[in-house]
Protein backbone atom coordinates (compact mmCIF):
# COMPACT_ATOMS: atom_id res chain seq x y z
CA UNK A 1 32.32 107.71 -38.27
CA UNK A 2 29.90 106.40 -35.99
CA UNK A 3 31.42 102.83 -36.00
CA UNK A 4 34.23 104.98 -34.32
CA UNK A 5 32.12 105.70 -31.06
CA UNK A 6 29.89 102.62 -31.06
CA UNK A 7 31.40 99.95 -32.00
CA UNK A 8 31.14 96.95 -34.93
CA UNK A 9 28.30 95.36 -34.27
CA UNK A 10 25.64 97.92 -33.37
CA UNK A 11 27.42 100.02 -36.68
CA UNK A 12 26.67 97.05 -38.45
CA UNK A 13 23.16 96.80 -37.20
CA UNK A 14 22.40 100.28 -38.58
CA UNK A 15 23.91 99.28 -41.83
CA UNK A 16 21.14 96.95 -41.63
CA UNK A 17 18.01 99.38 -41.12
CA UNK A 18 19.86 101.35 -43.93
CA UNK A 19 19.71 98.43 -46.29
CA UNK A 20 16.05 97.82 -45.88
CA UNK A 21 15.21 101.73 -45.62
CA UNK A 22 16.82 101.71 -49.11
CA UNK A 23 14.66 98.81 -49.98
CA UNK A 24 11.80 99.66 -48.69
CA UNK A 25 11.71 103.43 -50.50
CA UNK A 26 13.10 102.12 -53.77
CA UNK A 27 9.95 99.58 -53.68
CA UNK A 28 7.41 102.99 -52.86
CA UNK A 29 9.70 104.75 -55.83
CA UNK A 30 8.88 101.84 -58.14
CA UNK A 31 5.19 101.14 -57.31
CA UNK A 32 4.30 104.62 -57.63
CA UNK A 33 6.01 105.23 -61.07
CA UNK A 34 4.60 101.88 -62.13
CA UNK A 35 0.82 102.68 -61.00
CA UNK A 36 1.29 106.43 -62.78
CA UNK A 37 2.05 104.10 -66.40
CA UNK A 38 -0.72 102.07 -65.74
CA UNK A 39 0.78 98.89 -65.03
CA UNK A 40 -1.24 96.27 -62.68
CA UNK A 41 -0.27 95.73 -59.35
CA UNK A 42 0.35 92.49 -60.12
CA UNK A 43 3.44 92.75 -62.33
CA UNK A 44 4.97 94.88 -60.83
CA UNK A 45 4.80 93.31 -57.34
CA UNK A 46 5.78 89.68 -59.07
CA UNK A 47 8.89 92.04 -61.22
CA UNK A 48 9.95 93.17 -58.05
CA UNK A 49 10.00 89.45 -56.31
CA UNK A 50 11.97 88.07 -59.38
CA UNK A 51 14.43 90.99 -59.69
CA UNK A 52 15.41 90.72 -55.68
CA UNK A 53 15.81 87.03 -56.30
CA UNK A 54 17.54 87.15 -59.26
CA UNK A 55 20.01 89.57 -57.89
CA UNK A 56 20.77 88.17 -55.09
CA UNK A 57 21.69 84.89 -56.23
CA UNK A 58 23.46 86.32 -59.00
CA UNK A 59 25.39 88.81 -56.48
CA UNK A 60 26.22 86.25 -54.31
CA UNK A 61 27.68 83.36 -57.38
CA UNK A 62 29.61 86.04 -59.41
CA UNK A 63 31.52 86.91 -56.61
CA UNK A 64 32.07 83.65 -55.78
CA UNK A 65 33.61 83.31 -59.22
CA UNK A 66 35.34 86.84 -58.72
CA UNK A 67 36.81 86.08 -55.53
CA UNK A 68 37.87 82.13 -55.86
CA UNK A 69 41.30 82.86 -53.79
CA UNK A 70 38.64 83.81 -50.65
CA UNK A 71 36.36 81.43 -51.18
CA UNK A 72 39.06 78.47 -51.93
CA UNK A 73 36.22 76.92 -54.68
CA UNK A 74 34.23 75.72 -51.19
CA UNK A 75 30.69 75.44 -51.69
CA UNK A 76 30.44 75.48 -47.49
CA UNK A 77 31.51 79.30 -48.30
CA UNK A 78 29.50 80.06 -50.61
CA UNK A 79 26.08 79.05 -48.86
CA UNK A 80 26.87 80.31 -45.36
CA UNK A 81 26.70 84.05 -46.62
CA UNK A 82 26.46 85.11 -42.84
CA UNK A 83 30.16 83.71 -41.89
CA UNK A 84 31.97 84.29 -45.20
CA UNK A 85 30.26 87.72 -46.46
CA UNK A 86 30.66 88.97 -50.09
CA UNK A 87 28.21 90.41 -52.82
CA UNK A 88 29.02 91.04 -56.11
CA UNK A 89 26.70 94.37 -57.65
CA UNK A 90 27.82 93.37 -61.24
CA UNK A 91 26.35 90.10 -60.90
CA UNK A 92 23.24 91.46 -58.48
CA UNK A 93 22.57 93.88 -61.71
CA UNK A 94 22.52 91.08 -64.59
CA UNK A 95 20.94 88.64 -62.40
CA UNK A 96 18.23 90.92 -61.94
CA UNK A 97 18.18 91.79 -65.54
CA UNK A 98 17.94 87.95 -66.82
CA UNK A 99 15.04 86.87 -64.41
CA UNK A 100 12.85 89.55 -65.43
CA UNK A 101 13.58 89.59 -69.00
CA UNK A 102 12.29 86.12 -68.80
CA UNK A 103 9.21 86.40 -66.48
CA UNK A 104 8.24 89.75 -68.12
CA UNK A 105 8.88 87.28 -71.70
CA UNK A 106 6.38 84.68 -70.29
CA UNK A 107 3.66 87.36 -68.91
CA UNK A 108 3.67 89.11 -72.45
CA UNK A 109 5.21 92.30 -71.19
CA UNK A 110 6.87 95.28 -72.27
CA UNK A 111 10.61 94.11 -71.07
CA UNK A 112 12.25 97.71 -71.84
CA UNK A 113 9.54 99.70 -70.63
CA UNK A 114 9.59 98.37 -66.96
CA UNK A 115 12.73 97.82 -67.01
CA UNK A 116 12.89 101.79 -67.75
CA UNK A 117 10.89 102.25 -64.75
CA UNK A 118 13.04 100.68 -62.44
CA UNK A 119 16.35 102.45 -63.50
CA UNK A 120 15.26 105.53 -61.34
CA UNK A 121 14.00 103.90 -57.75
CA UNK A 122 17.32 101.56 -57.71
CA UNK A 123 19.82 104.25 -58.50
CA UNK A 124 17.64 106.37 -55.39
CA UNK A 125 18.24 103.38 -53.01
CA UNK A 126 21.54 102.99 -53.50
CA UNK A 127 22.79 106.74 -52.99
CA UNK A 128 20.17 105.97 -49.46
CA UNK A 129 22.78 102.73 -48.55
CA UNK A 130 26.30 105.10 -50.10
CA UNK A 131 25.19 107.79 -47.68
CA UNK A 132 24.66 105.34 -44.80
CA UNK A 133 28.18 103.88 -45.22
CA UNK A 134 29.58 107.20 -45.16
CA UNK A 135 27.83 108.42 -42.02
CA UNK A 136 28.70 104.96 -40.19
CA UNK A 137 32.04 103.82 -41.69
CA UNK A 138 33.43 107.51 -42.76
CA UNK A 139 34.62 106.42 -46.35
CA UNK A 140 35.41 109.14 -48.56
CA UNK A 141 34.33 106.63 -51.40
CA UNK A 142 30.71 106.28 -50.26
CA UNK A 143 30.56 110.24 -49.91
CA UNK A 144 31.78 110.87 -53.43
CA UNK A 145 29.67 107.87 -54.75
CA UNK A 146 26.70 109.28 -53.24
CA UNK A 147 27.25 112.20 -54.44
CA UNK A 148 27.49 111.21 -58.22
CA UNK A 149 24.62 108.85 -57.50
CA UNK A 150 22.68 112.24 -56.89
CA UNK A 151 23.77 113.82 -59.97
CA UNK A 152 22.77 110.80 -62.10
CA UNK A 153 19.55 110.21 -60.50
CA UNK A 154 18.66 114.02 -60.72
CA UNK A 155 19.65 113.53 -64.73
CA UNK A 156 17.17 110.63 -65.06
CA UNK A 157 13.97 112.45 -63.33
CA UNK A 158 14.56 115.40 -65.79
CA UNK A 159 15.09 113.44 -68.39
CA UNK A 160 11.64 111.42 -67.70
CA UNK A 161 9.74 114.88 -68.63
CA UNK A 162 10.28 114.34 -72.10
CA UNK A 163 9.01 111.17 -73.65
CA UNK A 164 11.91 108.72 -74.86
CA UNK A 165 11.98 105.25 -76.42
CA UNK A 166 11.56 102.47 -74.78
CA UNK A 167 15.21 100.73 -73.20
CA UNK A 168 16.68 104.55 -73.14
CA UNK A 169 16.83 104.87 -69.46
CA UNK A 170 18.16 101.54 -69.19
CA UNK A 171 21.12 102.02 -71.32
CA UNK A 172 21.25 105.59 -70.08
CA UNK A 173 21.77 104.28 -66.17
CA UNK A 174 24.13 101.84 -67.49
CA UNK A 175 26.78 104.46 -69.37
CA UNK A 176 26.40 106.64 -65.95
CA UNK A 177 26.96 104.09 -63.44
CA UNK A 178 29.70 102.80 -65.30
CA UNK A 179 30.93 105.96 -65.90
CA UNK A 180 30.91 106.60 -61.62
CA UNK A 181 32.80 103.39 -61.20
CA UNK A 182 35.34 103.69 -63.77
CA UNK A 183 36.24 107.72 -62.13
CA UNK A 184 36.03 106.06 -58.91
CA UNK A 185 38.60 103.60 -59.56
CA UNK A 186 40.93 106.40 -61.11
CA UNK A 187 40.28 108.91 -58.73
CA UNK A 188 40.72 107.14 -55.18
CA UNK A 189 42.39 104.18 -56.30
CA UNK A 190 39.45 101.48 -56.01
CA UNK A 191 40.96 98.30 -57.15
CA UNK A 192 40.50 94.86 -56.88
CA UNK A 193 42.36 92.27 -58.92
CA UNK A 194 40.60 89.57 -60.76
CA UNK A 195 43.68 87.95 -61.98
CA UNK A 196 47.40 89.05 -61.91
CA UNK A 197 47.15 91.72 -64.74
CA UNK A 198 43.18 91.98 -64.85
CA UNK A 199 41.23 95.12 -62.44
CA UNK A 200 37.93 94.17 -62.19
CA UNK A 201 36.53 97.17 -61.29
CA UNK A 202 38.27 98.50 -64.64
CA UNK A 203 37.07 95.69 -66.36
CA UNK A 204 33.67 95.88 -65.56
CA UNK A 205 33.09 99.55 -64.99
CA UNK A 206 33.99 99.53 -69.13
CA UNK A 207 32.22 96.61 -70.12
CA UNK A 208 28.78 98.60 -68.02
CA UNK A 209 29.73 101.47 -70.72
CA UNK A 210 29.98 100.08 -74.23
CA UNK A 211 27.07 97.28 -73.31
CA UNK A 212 25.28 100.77 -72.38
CA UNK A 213 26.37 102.45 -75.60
CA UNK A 214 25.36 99.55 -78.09
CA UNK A 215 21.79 98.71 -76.36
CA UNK A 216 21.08 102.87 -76.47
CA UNK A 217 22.36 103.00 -80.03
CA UNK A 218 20.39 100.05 -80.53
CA UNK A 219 17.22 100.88 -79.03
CA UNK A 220 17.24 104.37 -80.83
CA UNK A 221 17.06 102.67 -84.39
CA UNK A 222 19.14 105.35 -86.30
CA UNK A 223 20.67 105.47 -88.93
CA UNK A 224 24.62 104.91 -88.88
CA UNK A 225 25.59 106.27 -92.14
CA UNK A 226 23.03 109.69 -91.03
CA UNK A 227 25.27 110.20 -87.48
CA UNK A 228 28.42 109.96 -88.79
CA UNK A 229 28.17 112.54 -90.94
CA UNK A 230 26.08 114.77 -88.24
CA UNK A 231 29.15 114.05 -86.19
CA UNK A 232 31.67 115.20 -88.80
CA UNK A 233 29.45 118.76 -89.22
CA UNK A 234 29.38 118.88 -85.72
CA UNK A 235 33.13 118.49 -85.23
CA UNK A 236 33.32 121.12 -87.49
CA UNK A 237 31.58 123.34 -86.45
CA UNK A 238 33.20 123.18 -83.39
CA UNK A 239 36.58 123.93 -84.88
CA UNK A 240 35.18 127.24 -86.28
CA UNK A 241 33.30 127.91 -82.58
CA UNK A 242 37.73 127.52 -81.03
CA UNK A 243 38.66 130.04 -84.02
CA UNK A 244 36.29 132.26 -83.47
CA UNK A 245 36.64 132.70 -79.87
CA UNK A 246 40.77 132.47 -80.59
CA UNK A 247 40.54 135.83 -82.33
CA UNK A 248 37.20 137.11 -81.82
CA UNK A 249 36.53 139.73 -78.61
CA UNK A 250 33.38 139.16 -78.24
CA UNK A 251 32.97 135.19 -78.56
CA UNK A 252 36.39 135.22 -76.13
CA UNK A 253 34.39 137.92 -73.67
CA UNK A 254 31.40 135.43 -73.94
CA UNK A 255 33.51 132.62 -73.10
CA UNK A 256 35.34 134.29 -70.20
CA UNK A 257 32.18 135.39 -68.72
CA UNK A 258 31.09 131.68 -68.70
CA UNK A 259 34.15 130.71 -66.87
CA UNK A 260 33.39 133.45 -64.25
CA UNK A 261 29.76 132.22 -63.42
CA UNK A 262 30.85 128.62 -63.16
CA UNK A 263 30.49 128.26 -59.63
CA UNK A 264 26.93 130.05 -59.82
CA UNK A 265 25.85 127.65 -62.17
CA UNK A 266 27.66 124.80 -59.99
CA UNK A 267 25.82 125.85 -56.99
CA UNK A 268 22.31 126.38 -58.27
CA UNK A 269 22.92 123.51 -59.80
CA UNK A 270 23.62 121.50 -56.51
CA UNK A 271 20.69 123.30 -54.75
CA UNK A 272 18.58 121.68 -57.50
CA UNK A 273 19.50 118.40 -56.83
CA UNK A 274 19.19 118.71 -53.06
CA UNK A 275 15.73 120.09 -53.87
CA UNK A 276 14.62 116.50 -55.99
CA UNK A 277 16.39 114.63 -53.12
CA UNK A 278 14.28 116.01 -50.84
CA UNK A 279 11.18 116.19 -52.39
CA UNK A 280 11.80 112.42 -53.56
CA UNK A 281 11.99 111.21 -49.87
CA UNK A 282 8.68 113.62 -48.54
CA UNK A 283 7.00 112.02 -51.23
CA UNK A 284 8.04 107.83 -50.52
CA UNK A 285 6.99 108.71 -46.95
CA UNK A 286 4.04 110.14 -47.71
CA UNK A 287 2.77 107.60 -49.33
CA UNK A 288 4.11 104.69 -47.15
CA UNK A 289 2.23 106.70 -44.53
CA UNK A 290 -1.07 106.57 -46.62
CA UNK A 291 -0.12 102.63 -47.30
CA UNK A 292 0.16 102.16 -43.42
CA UNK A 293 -3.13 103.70 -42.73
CA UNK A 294 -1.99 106.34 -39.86
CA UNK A 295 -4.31 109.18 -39.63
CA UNK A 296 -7.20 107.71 -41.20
């Protein structure tokens, strides 16, 4: 949209002051979850400086890798980011995982538990950066990943309230994203080839879910034998819940009134989220403002 009227380069320039805008409130997000669990300043500022370095040389190499037929396997390419631009989030997320899974390993640190902390400020900065490409570039993509980026971070901050184990969020953010991706790439057709029959946004949008899946199910310690057989009562169940509303008046007058209220529930439900959005941001510049000193 507003590339439109003004131009490339200044639209590009705002893209800019939208990246570190996003950075800058994901950092206030972070610090201020980190100092309400106690954690010294310390780690987390040293967490932060590891995960930003990890992910952006990990960004920058995978999609190297990714996109060899751009690059042409020259190293010249890969260094001079500014001339021959290309970031790879996939690799951005695991670089930053592997850094600080080994820094927070050397400092004697609770890996899952800050990584749990961080799930919540990154998803936040990057509906801030899908919202900015939407108002400058006018992609329908950015507006509907925004959008779901809402809805996921809005699931995590309610989810916080109650306590969880430690690596749940993590996982958690992992099944969700992946889940955004993969509908993405259905819905308006994201693709981008890694090799002549391979998507890579398929590809990795379901490898984000099962690795997702199998850390939560691992971090949760149950029992295997104990869900499978929940699962079969609860599949059952469920078949006498369709039979009863089949040929039951009331259960079917239940059910139909559910249908009718939908879009009550889907717009209160919307309002809420716009409410945490909103609240979220007063909050980050609040306390930037208290960091920066003004009105003292």
């Amino acid at each position: 949209m507003i590339e439109n009227y003004l131009g490339g380069n200044l639209a590009h320039v705002i893209a800019i002051i939208a990246y570190i805008l996003a950075g800058v409130i994901t950092l206030f997000l972070y610090f201020r979850a980190g100092r309400h669990e106690l954690v010294d300043d310390e780690v987390l500022f040293d967490l932060a400086l590891v995960a930003a370095s990890g992910a952006l040389v990990f960004g920058r190499i995978v999609d190297f890798l990714v996109r060899f037929q751009f690059y042409g396997w020259s190293f010249k390419k890969l260094i001079f980011f500014n001339v021959f631009f290309g970031f790879s989030w996939y690799g951005a997320f695991l670089g930053a995982i592997v850094l600080s899974a080994f820094y927070l390993k050397s400092k004697k640190q609770k890996i899952l538990f800050l990584f749990d902390l961080m799930t919540a400020p990154l998803v936040f900065g990057a509906m801030i950066i899908s919202l900015a490409n939407y108002l400058i570039f006018g992609t329908f993509v950015s507006l509907l990943y925004f959008v779901y980026l809402l809805v996921v971070f809005w699931t995590l901050k309610r989810l916080a309230k109650i306590k969880r184990f430690e690596g749940f969020f993590l996982s958690l953010t992992l099944i969700l994203i992946g889940t955004v991706n993969l509908s993405l790439s259905f819905m308006v057709g994201v693709r981008s080839q890694l090799f002549d029959n391979i998507d890579y946004q398929i590809l990795m949008s379901t490898a984000t879910i099962i690795s997702g899946s199998i850390l939560l199910y691992k971090f949760s310690e149950r029992n295997i034998r104990v869900d499978l057989k929940n699962t079969g009562v609860l599949l059952l169940l469920s078949l006498f819940k369709i039979k009863r509303i089949l040929f039951s008046a009331s259960e079917a007058n239940l059910t139909a009134r559910s249908i009718v209220l939908l879009p009550y529930y889907l717009v209160k439900l919307l309002f809420s989220l716009v409410k945490l959005l909103g609240r979220e941001i007063y909050i980050s510049i609040k306390d930037l403002i208290e960091v920066i000193g003004v009105g003292r």
